[in-house]
N, C-alpha and C. Protein backbone atom coordinates (compact mmCIF):
# COMPACT_ATOMS: atom_id res chain seq x y z
N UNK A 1 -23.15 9.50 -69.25
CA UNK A 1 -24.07 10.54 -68.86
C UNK A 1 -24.72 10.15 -67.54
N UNK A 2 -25.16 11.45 -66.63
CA UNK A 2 -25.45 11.20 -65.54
C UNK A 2 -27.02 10.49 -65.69
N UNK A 3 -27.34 9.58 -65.48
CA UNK A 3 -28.95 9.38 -65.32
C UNK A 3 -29.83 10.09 -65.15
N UNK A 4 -29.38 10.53 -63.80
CA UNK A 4 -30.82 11.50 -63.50
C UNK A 4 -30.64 12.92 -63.42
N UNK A 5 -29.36 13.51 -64.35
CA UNK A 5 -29.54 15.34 -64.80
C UNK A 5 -28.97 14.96 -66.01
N UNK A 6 -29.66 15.63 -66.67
CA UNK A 6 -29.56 15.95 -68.15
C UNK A 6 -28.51 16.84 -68.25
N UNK A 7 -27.08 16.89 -69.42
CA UNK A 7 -26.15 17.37 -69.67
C UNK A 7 -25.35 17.18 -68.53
N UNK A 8 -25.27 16.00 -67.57
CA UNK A 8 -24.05 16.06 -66.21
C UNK A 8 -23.32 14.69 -67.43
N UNK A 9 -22.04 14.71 -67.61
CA UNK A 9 -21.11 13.69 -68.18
C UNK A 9 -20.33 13.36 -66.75
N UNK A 10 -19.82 11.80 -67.65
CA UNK A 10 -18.46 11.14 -66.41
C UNK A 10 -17.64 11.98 -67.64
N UNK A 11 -16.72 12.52 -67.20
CA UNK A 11 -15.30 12.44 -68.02
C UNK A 11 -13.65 12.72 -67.04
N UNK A 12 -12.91 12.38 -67.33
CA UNK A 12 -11.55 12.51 -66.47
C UNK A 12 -10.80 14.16 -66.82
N UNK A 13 -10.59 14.35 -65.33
CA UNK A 13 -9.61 15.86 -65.24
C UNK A 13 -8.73 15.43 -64.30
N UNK A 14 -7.44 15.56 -64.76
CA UNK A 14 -6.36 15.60 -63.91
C UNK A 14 -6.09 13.84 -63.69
N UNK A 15 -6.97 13.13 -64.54
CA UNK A 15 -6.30 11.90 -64.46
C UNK A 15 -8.05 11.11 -63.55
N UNK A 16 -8.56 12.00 -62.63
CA UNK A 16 -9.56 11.27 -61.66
C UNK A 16 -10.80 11.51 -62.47
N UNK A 17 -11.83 10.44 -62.07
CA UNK A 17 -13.23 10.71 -62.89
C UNK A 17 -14.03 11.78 -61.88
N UNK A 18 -14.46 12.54 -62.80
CA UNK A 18 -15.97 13.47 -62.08
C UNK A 18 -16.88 13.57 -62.90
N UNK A 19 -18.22 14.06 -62.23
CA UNK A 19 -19.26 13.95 -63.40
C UNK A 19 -19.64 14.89 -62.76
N UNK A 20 -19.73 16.28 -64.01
CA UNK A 20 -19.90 17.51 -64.10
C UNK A 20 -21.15 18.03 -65.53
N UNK A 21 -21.72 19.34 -65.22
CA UNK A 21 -22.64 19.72 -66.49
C UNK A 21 -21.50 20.02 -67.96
N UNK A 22 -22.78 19.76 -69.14
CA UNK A 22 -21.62 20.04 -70.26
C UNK A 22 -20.79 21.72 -69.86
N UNK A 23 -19.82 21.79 -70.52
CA UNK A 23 -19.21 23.54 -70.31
C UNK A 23 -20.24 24.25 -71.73
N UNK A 24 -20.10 25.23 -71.60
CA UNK A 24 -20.15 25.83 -73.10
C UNK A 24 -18.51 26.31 -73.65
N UNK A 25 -17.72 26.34 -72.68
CA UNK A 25 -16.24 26.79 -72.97
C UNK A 25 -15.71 25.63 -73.67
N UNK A 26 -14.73 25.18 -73.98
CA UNK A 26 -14.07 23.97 -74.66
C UNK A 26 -14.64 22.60 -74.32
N UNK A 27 -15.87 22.94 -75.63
CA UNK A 27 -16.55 21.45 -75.70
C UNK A 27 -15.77 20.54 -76.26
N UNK A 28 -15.10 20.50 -77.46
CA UNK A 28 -14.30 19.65 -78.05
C UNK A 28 -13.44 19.14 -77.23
N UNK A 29 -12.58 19.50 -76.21
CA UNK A 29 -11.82 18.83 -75.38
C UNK A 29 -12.44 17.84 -74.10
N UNK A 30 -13.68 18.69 -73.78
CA UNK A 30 -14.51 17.85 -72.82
C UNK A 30 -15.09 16.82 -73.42
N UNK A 31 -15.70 16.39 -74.45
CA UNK A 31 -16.17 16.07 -75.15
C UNK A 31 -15.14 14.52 -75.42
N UNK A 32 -14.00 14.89 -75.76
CA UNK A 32 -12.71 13.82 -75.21
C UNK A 32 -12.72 13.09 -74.40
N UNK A 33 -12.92 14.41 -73.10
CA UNK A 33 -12.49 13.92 -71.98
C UNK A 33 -13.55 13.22 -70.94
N UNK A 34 -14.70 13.21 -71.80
CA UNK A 34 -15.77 12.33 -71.48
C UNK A 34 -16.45 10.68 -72.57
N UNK A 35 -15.17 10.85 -73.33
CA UNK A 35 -15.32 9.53 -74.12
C UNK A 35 -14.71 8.69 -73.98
N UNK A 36 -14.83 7.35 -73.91
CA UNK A 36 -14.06 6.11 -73.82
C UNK A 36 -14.52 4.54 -74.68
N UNK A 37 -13.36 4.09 -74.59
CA UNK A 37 -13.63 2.89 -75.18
C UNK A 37 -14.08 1.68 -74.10
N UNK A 38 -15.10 0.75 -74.05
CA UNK A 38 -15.26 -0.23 -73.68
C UNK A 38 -14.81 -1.31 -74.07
N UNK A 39 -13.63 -2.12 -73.44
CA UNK A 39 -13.19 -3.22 -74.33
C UNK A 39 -13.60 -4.26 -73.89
N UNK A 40 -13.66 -5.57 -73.96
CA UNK A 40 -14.34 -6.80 -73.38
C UNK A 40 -12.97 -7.65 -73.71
N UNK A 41 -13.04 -8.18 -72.17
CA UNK A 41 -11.74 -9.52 -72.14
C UNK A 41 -10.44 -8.73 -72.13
N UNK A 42 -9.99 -7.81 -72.17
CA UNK A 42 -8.70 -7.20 -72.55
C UNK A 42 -8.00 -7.75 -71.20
N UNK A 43 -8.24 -7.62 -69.80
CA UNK A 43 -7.35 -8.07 -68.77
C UNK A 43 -7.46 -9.26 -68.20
N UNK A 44 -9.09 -9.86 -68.30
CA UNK A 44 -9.92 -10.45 -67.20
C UNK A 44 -10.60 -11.71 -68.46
N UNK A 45 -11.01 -12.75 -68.74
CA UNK A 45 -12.02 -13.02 -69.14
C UNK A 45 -13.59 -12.58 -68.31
N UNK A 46 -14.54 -11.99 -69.26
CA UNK A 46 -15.88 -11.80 -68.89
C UNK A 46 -15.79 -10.61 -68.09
N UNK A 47 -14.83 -10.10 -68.21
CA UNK A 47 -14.80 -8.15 -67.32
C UNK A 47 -14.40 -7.63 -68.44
N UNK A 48 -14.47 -6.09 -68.34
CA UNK A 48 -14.59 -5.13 -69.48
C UNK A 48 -13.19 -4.33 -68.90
N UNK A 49 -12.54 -4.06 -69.72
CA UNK A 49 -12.00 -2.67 -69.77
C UNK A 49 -11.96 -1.34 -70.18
N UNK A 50 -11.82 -0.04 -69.33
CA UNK A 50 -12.44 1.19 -69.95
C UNK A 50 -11.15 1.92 -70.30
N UNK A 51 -11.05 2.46 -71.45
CA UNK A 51 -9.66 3.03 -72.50
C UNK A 51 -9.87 4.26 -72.55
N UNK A 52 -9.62 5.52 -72.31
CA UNK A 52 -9.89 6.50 -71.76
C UNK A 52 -9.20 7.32 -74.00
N UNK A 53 -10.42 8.13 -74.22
CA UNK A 53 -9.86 8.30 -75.69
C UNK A 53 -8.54 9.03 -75.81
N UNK A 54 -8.74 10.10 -74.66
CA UNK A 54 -7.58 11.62 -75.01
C UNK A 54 -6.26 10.50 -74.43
N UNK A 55 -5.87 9.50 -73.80
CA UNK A 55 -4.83 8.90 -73.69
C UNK A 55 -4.99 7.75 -74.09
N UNK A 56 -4.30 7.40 -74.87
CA UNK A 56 -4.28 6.05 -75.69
C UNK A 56 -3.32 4.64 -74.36
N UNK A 57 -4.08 3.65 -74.20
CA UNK A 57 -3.34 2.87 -73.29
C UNK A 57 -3.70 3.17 -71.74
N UNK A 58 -4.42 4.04 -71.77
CA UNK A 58 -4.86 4.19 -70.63
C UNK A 58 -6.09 4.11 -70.13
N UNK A 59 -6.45 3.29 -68.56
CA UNK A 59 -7.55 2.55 -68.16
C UNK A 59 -8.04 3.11 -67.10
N UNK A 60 -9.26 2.98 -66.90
CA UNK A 60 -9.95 3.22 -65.55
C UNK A 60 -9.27 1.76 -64.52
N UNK A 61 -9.32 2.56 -63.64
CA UNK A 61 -8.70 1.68 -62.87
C UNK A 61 -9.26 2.30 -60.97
N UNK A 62 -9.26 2.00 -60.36
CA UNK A 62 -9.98 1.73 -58.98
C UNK A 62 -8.66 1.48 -57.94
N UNK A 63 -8.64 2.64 -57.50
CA UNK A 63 -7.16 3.06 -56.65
C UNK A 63 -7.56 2.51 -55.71
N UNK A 64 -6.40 2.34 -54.56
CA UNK A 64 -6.53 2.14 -53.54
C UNK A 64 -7.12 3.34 -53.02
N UNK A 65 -7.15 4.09 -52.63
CA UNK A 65 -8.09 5.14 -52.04
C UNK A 65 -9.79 5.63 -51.85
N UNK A 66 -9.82 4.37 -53.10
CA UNK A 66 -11.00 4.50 -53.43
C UNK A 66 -11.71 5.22 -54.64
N UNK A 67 -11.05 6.12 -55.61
CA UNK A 67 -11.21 7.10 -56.62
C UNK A 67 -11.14 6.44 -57.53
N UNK A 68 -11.75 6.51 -58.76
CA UNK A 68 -11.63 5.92 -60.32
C UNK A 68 -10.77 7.01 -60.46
N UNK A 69 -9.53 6.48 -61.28
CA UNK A 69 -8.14 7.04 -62.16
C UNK A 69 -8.05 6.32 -63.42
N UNK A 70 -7.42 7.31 -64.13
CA UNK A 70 -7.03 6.98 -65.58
C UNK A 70 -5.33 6.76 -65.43
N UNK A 71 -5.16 5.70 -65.54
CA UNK A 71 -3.31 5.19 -65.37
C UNK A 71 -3.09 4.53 -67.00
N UNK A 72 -1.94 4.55 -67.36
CA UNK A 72 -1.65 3.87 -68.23
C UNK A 72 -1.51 2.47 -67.96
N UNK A 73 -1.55 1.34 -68.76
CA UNK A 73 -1.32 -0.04 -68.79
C UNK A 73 -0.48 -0.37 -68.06
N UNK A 74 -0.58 -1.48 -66.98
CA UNK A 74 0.65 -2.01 -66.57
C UNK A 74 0.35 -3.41 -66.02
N UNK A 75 1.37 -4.23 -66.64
CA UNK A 75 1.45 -5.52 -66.13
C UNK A 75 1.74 -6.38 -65.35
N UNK A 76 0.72 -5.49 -64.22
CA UNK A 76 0.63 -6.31 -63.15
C UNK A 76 -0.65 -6.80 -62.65
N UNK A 77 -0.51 -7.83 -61.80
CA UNK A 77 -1.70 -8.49 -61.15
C UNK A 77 -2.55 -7.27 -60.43
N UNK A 78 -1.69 -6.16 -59.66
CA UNK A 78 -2.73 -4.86 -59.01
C UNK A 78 -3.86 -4.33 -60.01
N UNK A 79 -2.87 -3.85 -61.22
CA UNK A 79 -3.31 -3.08 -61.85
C UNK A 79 -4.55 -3.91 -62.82
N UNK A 80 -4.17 -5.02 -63.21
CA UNK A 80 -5.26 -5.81 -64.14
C UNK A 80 -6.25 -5.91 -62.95
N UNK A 81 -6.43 -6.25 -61.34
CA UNK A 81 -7.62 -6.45 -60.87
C UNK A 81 -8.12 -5.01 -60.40
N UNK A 82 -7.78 -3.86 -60.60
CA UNK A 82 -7.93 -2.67 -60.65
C UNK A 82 -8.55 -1.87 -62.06
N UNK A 83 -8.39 -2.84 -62.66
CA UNK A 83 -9.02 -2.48 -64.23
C UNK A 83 -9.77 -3.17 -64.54
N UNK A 84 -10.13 -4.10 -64.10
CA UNK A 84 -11.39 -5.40 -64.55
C UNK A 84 -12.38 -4.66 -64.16
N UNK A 85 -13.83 -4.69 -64.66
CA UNK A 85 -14.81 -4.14 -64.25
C UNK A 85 -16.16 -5.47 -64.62
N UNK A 86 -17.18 -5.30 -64.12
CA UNK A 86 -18.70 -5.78 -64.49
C UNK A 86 -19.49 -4.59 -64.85
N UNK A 87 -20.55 -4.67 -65.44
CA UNK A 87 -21.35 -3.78 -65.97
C UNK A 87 -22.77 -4.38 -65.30
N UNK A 88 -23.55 -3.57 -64.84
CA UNK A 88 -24.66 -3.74 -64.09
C UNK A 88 -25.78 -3.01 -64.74
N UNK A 89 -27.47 -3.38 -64.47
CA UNK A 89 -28.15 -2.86 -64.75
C UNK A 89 -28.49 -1.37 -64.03
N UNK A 90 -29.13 -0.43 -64.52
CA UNK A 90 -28.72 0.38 -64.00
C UNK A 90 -30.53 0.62 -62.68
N UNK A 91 -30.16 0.60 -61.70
CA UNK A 91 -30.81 0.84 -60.60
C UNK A 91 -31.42 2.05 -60.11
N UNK A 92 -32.37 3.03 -60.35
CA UNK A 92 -33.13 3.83 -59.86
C UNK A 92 -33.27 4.14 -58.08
N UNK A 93 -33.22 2.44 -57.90
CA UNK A 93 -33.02 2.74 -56.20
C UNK A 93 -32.23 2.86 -55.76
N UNK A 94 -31.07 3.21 -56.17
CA UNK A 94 -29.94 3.60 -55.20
C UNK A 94 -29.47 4.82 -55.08
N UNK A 95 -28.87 5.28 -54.58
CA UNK A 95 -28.60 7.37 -54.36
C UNK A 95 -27.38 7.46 -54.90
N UNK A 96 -28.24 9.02 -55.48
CA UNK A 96 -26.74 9.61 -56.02
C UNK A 96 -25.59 9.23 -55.95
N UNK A 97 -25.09 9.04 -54.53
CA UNK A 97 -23.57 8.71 -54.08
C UNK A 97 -23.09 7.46 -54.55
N UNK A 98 -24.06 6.88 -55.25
CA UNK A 98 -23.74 5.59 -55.87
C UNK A 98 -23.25 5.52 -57.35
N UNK A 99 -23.51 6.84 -57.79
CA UNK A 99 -23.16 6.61 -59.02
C UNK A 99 -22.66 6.13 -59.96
N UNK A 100 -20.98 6.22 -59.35
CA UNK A 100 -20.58 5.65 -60.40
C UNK A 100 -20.49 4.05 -60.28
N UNK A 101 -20.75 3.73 -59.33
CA UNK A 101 -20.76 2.50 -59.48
C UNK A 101 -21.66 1.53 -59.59
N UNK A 102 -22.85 2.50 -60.39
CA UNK A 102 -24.12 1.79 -61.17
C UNK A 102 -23.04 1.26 -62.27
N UNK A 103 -22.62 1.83 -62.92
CA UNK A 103 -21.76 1.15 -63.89
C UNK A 103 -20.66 0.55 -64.11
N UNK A 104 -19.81 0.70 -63.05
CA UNK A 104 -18.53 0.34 -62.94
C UNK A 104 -18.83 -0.72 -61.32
N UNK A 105 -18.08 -1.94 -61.48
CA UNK A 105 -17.91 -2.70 -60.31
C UNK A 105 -16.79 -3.78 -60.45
N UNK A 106 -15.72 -3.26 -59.48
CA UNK A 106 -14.62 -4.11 -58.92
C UNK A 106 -15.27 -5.56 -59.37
N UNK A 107 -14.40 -6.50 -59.85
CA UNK A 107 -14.48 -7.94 -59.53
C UNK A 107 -14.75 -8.59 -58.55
């Protein structure tokens, strides 16, 4: 959930993360598509991995481009340091444009 608006979720469309208001149209699918699993140690010791629910095996991961994506598993060195994350406290002083990466941070 977004911090500072009430009813804005992270959830994945089309594979990329956005954080949008709830719909009233197909909550049950958004609702999916804004849930995930947090795993601890899965790629990295002491980094987390994020398991995206509506695809099983599949991770947040930190493209080259710069965009959080939902990719499936793969065993490679890119993709595991592309999926490792830290979890941070969450910061009031920083702007919007920071969002998502109050919570999410590259190794």
């Amino acid at each position: 959930m977004d911090p500072e608006r009430t009813n804005w979720y992270v959830h994945q469309r089309d594979y990329y993360l956005h954080v949008d208001p709830k719909p009233v149209e197909n909550l049950t699918l958004f609702q999916r598509d804004a849930s995930f699993i947090l795993h601890t140690d899965t790629f990295r010791p002491g980094y987390y991995a994020i398991e995206c629910i509506n695809f099983a095996n599949n991770y947040i991961r930190l493209r080259d481009d710069g965009y959080l994506w939902i990719e499936l598993e793969a065993n490679t060195s890119d993709y595991v340091d592309a999926a490792s994350f830290k979890l941070y406290e969450y910061s009031k002083s920083r702007t919007y444009h920071d969002l998502i990466y109050r919570y999410f941070s590259l190794k």
